[in-house]
Each structure stands twice: as structure tokens, then as C-alpha cells.
Protein backbone atom coordinates (compact mmCIF):
# COMPACT_ATOMS: atom_id res chain seq x y z
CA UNK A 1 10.58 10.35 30.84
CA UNK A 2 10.00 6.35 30.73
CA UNK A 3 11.56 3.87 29.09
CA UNK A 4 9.96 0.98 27.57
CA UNK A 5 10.91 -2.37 25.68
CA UNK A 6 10.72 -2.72 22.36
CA UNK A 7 10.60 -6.53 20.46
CA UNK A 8 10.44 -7.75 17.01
CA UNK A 9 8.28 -10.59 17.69
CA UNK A 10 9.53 -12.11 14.28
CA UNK A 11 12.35 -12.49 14.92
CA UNK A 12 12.85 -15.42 17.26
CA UNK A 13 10.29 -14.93 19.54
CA UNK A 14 9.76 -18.40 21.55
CA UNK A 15 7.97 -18.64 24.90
CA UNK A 16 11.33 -18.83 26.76
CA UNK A 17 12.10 -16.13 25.35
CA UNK A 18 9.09 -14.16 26.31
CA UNK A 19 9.00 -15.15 29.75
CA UNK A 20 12.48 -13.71 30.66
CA UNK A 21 11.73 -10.76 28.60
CA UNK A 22 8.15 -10.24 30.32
CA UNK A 23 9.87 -10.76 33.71
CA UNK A 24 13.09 -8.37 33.04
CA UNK A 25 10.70 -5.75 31.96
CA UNK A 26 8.81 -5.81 34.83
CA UNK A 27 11.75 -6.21 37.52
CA UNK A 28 13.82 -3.85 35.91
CA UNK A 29 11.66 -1.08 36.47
CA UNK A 30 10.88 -0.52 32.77
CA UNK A 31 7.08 1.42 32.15
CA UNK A 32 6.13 -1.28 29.09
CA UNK A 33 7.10 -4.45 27.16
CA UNK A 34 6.24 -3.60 23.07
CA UNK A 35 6.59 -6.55 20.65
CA UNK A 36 5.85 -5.85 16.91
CA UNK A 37 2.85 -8.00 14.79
CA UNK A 38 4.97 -9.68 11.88
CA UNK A 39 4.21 -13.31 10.59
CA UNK A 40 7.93 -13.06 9.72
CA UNK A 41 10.84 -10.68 8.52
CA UNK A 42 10.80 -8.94 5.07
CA UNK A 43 13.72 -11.88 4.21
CA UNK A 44 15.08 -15.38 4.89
CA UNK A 45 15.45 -16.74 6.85
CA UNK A 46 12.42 -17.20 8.84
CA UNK A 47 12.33 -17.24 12.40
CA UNK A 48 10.48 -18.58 15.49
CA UNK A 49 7.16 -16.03 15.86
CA UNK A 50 4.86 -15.95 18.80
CA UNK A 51 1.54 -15.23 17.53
CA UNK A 52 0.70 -11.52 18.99
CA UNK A 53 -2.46 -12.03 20.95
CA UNK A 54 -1.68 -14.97 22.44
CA UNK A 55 1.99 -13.41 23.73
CA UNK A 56 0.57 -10.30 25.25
CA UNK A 57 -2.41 -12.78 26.86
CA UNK A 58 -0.11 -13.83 28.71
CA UNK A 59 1.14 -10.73 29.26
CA UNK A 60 -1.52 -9.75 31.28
CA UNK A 61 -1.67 -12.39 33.70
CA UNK A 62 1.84 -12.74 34.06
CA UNK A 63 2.34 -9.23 34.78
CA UNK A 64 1.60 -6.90 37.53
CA UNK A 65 2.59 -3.76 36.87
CA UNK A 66 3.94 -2.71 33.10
CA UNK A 67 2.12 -1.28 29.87
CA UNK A 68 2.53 -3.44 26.74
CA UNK A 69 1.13 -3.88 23.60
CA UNK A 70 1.53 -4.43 19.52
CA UNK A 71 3.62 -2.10 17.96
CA UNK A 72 2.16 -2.20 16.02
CA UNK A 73 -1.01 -4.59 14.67
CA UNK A 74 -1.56 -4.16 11.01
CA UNK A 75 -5.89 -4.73 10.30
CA UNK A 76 -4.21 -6.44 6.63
CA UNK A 77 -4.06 -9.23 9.34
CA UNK A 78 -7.83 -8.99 11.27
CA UNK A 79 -11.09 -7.90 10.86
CA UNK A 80 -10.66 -4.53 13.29
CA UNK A 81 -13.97 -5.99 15.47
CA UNK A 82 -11.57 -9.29 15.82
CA UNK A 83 -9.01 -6.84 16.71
CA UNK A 84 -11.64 -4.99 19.17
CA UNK A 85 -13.11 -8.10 20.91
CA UNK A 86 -9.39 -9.25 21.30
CA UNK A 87 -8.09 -5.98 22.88
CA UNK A 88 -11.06 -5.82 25.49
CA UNK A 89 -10.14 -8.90 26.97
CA UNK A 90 -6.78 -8.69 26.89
CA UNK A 91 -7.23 -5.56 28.30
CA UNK A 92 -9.36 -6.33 30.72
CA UNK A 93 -7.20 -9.44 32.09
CA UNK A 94 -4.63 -6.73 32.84
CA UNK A 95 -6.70 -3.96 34.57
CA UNK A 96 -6.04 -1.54 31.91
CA UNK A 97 -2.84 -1.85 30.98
CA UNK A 98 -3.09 -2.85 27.17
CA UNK A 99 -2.05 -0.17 24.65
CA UNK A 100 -3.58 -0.64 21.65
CA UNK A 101 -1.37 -0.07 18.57
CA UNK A 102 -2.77 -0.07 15.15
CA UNK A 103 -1.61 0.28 12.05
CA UNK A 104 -2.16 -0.39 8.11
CA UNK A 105 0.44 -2.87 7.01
CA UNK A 106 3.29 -2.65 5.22
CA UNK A 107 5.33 -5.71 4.87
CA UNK A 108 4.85 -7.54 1.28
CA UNK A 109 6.70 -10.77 1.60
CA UNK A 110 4.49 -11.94 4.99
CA UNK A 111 1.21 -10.82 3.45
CA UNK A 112 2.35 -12.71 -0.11
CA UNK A 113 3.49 -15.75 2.08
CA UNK A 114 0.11 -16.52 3.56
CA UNK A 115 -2.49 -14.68 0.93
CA UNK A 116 -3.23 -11.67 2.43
CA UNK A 117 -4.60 -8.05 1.20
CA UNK A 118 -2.15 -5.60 1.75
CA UNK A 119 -3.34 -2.88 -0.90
CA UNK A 120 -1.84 -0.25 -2.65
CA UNK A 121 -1.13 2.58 0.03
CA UNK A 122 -3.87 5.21 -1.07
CA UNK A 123 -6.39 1.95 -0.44
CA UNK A 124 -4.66 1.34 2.59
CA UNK A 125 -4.43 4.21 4.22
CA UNK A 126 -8.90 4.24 3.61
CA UNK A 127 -8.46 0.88 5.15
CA UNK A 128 -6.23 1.63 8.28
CA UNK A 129 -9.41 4.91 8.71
CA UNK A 130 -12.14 2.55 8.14
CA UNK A 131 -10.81 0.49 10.53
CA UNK A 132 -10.09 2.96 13.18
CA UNK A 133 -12.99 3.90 12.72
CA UNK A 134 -14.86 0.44 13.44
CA UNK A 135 -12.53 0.04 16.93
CA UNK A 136 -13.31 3.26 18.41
CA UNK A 137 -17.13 2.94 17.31
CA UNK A 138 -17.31 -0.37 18.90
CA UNK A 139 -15.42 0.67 21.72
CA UNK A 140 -17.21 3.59 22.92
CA UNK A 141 -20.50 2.53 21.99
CA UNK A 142 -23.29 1.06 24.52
CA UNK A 143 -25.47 0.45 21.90
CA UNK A 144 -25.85 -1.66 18.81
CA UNK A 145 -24.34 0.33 15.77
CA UNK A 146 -24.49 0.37 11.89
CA UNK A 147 -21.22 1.20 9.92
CA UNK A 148 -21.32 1.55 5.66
CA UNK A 149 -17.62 1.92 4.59
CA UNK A 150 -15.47 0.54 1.70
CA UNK A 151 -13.99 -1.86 3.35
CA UNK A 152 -16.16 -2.81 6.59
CA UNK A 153 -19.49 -3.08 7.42
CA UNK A 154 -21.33 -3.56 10.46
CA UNK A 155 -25.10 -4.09 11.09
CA UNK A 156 -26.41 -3.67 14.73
CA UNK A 157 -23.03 -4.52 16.04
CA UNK A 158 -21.63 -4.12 19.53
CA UNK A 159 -19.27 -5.54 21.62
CA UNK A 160 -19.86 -7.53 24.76
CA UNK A 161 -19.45 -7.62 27.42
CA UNK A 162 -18.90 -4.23 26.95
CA UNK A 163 -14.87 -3.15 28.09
CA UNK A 164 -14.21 -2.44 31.65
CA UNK A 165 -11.85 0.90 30.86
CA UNK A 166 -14.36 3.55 30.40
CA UNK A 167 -14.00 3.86 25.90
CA UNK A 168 -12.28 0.87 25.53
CA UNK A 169 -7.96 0.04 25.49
CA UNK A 170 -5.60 2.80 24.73
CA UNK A 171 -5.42 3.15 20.98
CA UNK A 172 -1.59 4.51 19.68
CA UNK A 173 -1.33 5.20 16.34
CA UNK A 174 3.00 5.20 15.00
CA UNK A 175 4.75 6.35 11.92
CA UNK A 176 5.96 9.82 10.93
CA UNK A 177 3.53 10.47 8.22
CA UNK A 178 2.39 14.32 8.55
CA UNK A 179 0.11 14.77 5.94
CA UNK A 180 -2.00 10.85 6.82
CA UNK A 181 -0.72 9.06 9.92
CA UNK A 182 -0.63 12.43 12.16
CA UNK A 183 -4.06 13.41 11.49
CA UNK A 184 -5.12 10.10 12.18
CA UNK A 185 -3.38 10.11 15.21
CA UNK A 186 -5.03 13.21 16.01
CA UNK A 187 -8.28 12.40 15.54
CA UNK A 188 -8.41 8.68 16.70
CA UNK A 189 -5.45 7.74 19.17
CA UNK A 190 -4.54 8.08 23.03
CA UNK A 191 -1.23 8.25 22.16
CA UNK A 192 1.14 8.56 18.94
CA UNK A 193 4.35 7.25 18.23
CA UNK A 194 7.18 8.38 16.06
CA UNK A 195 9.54 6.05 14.22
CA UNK A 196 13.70 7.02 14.51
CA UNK A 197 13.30 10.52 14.49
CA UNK A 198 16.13 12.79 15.67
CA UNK A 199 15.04 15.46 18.33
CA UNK A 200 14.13 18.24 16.24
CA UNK A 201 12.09 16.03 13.95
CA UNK A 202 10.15 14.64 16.90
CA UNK A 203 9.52 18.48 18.02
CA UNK A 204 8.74 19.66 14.66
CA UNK A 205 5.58 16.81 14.36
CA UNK A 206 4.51 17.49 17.51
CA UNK A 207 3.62 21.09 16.74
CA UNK A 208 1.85 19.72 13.82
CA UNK A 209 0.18 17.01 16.25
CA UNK A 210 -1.07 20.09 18.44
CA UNK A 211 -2.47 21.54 15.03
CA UNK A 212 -4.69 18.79 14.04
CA UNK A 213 -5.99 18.14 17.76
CA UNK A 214 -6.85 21.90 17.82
CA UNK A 215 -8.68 20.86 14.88
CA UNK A 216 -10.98 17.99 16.39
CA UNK A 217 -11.33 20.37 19.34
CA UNK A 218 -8.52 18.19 21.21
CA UNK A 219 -5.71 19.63 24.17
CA UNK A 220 -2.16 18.80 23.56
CA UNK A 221 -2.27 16.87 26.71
CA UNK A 222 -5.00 14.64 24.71
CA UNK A 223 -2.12 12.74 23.47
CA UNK A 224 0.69 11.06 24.96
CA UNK A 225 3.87 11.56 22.52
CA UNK A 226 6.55 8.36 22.40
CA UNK A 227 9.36 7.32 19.98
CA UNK A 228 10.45 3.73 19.18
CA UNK A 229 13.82 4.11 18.52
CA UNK A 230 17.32 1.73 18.56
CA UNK A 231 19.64 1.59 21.79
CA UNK A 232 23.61 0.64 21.42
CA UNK A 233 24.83 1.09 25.27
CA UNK A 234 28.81 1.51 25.78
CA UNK A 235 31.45 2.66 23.96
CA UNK A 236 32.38 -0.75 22.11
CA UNK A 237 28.65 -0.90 20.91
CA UNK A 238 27.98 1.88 19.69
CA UNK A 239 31.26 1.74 17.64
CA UNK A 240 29.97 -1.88 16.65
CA UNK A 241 26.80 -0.30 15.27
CA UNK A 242 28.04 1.78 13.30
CA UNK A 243 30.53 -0.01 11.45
CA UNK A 244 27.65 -2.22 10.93
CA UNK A 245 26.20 0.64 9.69
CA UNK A 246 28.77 1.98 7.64
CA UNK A 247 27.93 5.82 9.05
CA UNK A 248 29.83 7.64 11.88
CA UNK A 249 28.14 7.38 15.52
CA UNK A 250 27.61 10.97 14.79
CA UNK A 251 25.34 10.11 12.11
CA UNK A 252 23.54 7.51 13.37
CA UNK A 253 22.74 9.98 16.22
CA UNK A 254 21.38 12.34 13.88
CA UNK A 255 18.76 9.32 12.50
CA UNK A 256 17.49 9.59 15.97
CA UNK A 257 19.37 6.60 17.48
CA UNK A 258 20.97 6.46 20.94
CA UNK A 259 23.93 5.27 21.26
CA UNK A 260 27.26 5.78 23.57
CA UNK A 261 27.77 6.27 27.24
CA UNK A 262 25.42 6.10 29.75
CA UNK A 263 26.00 9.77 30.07
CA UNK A 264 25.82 10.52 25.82
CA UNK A 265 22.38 8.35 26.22
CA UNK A 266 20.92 10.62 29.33
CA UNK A 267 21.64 13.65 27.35
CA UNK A 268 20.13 12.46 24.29
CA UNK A 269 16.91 11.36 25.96
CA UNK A 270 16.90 14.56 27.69
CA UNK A 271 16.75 16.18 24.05
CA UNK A 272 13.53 14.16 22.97
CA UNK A 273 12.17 14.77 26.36
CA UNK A 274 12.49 18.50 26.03
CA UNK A 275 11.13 17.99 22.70
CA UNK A 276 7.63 16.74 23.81
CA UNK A 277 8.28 13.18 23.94
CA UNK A 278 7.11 11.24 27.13
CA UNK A 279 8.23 7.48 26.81
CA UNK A 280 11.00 6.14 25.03
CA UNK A 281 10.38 2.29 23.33
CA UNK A 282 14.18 0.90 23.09
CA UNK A 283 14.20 -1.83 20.41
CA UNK A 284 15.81 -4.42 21.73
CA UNK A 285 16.99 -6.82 18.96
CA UNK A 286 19.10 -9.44 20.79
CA UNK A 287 16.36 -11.17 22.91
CA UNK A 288 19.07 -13.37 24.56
CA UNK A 289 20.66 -10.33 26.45
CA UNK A 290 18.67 -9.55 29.33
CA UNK A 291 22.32 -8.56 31.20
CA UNK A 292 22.05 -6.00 28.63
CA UNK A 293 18.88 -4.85 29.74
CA UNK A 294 20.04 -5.11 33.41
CA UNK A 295 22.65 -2.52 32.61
CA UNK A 296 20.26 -0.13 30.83
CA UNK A 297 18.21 -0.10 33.91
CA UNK A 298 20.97 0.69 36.08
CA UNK A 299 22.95 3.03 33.99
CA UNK A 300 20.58 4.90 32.12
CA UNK A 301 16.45 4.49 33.60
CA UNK A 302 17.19 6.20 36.99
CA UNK A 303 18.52 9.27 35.52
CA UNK A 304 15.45 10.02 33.27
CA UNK A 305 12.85 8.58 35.18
């Protein structure tokens, strides 16, 4: 199993912060750096925000050897051929290390804040397709193409230069939805990603995932499977947490969150491992704590890598 980083890039992100972040990550031994695509949090205050495309530009000329990528980018914020043209070259600055996450939006207060479409969710979810739709097209396509949808339109579009990785960036596709966001995973994405789901959760929707892929004449092994979930290392944090939380440690383990001893974590991550998941994104809320991410490399990463 790997272990990624997971950041809310809302939530204080400044370039100092980055930097030490992008540089733990990739001296740590970590497989990715994640940052989520938020103009702000769903409350005051408001925080510092690194714009997304800029941050993982530098990314990928800052950075040798890591994955990284929006999880995830909402098209309520960008035409999806902005979103394509950007992802190319960001992509191909990195030599194929971009994943692509996409996603329809969901956060009201940023997209009332600065005037922004974010739909009722039946129109969104035809949105999120649409544009899916319009990224892979112009992706995979070596020839000018036409698209008539609802919400996008393209007339003898294509994108150039056309991207070095052979069908464009990874696309991932996250969120637990089984009856909307797993077909669309199925039928779109490189890779999906489940939201703080306990093990048997996680197995359960990938044995619908291998459904739908059956269905679009895709292998299980089409589709990488990772979780973005919350990480509370050490006895006195995880007992922090869930005070915080008001639940037992117990209970927040059965929302899918990791928390403990090095030794509780390892066996946990061994569950979602056996349970068809292949990297783990740890959400990593203090961005200040890098000795925290230190530890986690030590302690935990070499026994489930």
C-alpha cells in the first residue's frame, strides 16, 4: 500500500508553506502530495489560499519523484478545456506525474462569495458528465472534435500541443456516491477515490466499481482504488481527536479514520488494503507540523509500503 499527503489548500496555504510540504513529501518517502481546490472554507474566517494550478506548477518542477494533484477540482470553477489545457502542461512539466482529480462542486459559501454556478445537484451531476466528457474527448483525441451538450459546446476543438502521456493526465474521480459518482468513475477515471469510509464500506463499493467497469467492458485492474481519509498518530492524539469529536476512538475508527499507535494504524491500513484499496491520502490539517509527518514516515510508511 502507499501513503500519500493530503492538504486543504484553503486553509492557510502560503508558499512557505507549500515548499516544506512539497519537500517533506518527497524526502519522506511519501507516493503523492494532494491539496484540495477551495477559494476558501464553508465558514469564517477566511484563510491564506494558494490558487491550485499555480501550486501544483510548481509542483512539477520542484519535484522529482511524487504523484500530486487536486483533490479534487470542481468544473463550477473552469471551463473543463481550461481545466484540460491546464492539466497537459502541468502534466507534462512533471513527466507524467499529475493526477487529475475532478469533481462537480459542492461548497455554497465560496461559489456565493465570488458569483459562481454551482447548480442544484441533479444539474450538477449533468455538468460534472458533460464535463468529463469534454476532458477525456480532448484528451484522447488527435483530431479536431465537435461536442453538443447542455452545458458545453465545442466546435472543431482540440488541444495542442497535443499531451505527451499517451490519452492525456490521470483522471480520478472521489466521493462515495454508488448510484452517480461510481459509475462515473467507472466509465471515465484512471483511478477512484473514496471519502472516510470504514473498511467494509470501501470493499463493499469496490465490488460495485468492478460491476460498472464490467459494464463499459473495463478489468478491475482498470482502476486504481484510494481513500482520503484523517490520520491522528499516538496515543495522546488520537484521544485529542476524539474528545474533539465528542465520539469514542472506537467510533471514529468505525467512520473510517485512523487513529492510535503506530501498530493500531498498520493494522487498520492493512484492513483497507485487504479491502481493495491501493493508496492511502492522509489529510493532513496542521500544515505547520512536518515533525509530524517525519514520524508517520518512520513509524507507520515502512510497514505498509
Amino acid at each position: 500500500m502507499e501513503l500519500a499527503i493530503m492538504i486543504e489548500g484553503q486553509d492557510g496555504l502560503t508558499w512557505e508553506r507549500w515548499k516544506r510540504l512539497a519537500a517533506a513529501a518527497e524526502d519522506f518517502g511519501f507516493a503523492g502530495l494532494y491539496r484540495s481546490d477551495h477559494y476558501t472554507n464553508t465558514r469564517p474566517p477566511d484563510k491564506d489560499s494558494l490558487e491550485l494550478w499555480i501550486s501544483l506548477t510548481y509542483l512539477a518542477s520542484h519535484t522529482r519523484r511524487i504523484e500530486f494533484g487536486p483533490l479534487v477540482s470542481p468544473f463550477s470553477f473552469r471551463h473543463p478545456s481550461i481545466t484540460a489545457r491546464m492539466a497537459a502542461g502541468v502534466d507534462d512539466l512533471s513527466g507524467g506525474r499529475l493526477q487529475l482529480g475532478l469533481g462537480a462542486g459542492w461548497q455554497e459559501r465560496e461559489h456565493t462569495m465570488f458569483g459562481l454556478d454551482l447548480l442544484d445537484l441533479t444539474e450538477r451531476m449533468l455538468r460534472f458528465e458533460e464535463g468529463l466528457q469534454v476532458v477525456t474527448l480532448l484528451f484522447s483525441s488527435d483530431v479536431p472534435i465537435n461536442y453538443a451538450g447542455e452545458f458545453y459546446q465545442l466546435n472543431q476543438a482540440i488541444l495542442l500541443p497535443r499531451p505527451l502521456r499517451p490519452g492525456g493526465p490521470a483522471i480520478l474521480v472521489g466521493g462515495n456516491g454508488i448510484q452517480r459518482t461510481l459509475r462515473l468513475a467507472a466509465q471515465y477515471a484512471d483511478e477512484w477515490n473514496g471519502v472516510f469510509l470504514p473498511a467494509n464500506q470501501y470493499r463493499q463499493r469496490c465490488q460495485v466499481l468492478d460491476e460498472y467497469l464490467s459494464e463499459h467492458g473495463r478489468q478491475p485492474g482498470d482502476l486504481r482504488r484510494s481513500l482520503m481519509t484523517s490520520l491522528h498518530l499516538g496515543a495522546a492524539r488520537a484521544k485529542q481527536q476524539a474528545e474533539m469529536a465528542g465520539r469514542s476512538q472506537d467510533e471514529l475508527r468505525a467512520q473510517g479514520r485512523l487513529l492510535g499507535e503506530p501498530a493500531q494504524v498498520v493494522e487498520q491500513l492493512a484492513a483497507f488494503k485487504e479491502a481493495g484499496c491501493q493508496r492511502v491520502m492522509l489529510q493532513w490539517l496542521d500544515q505547520d507540523d512536518i515533525a509530524g509527518l517525519e514520524t508517520v514516515a518512520k513509524q507507520v510508511l515502512p510497514q505498509v509500503a
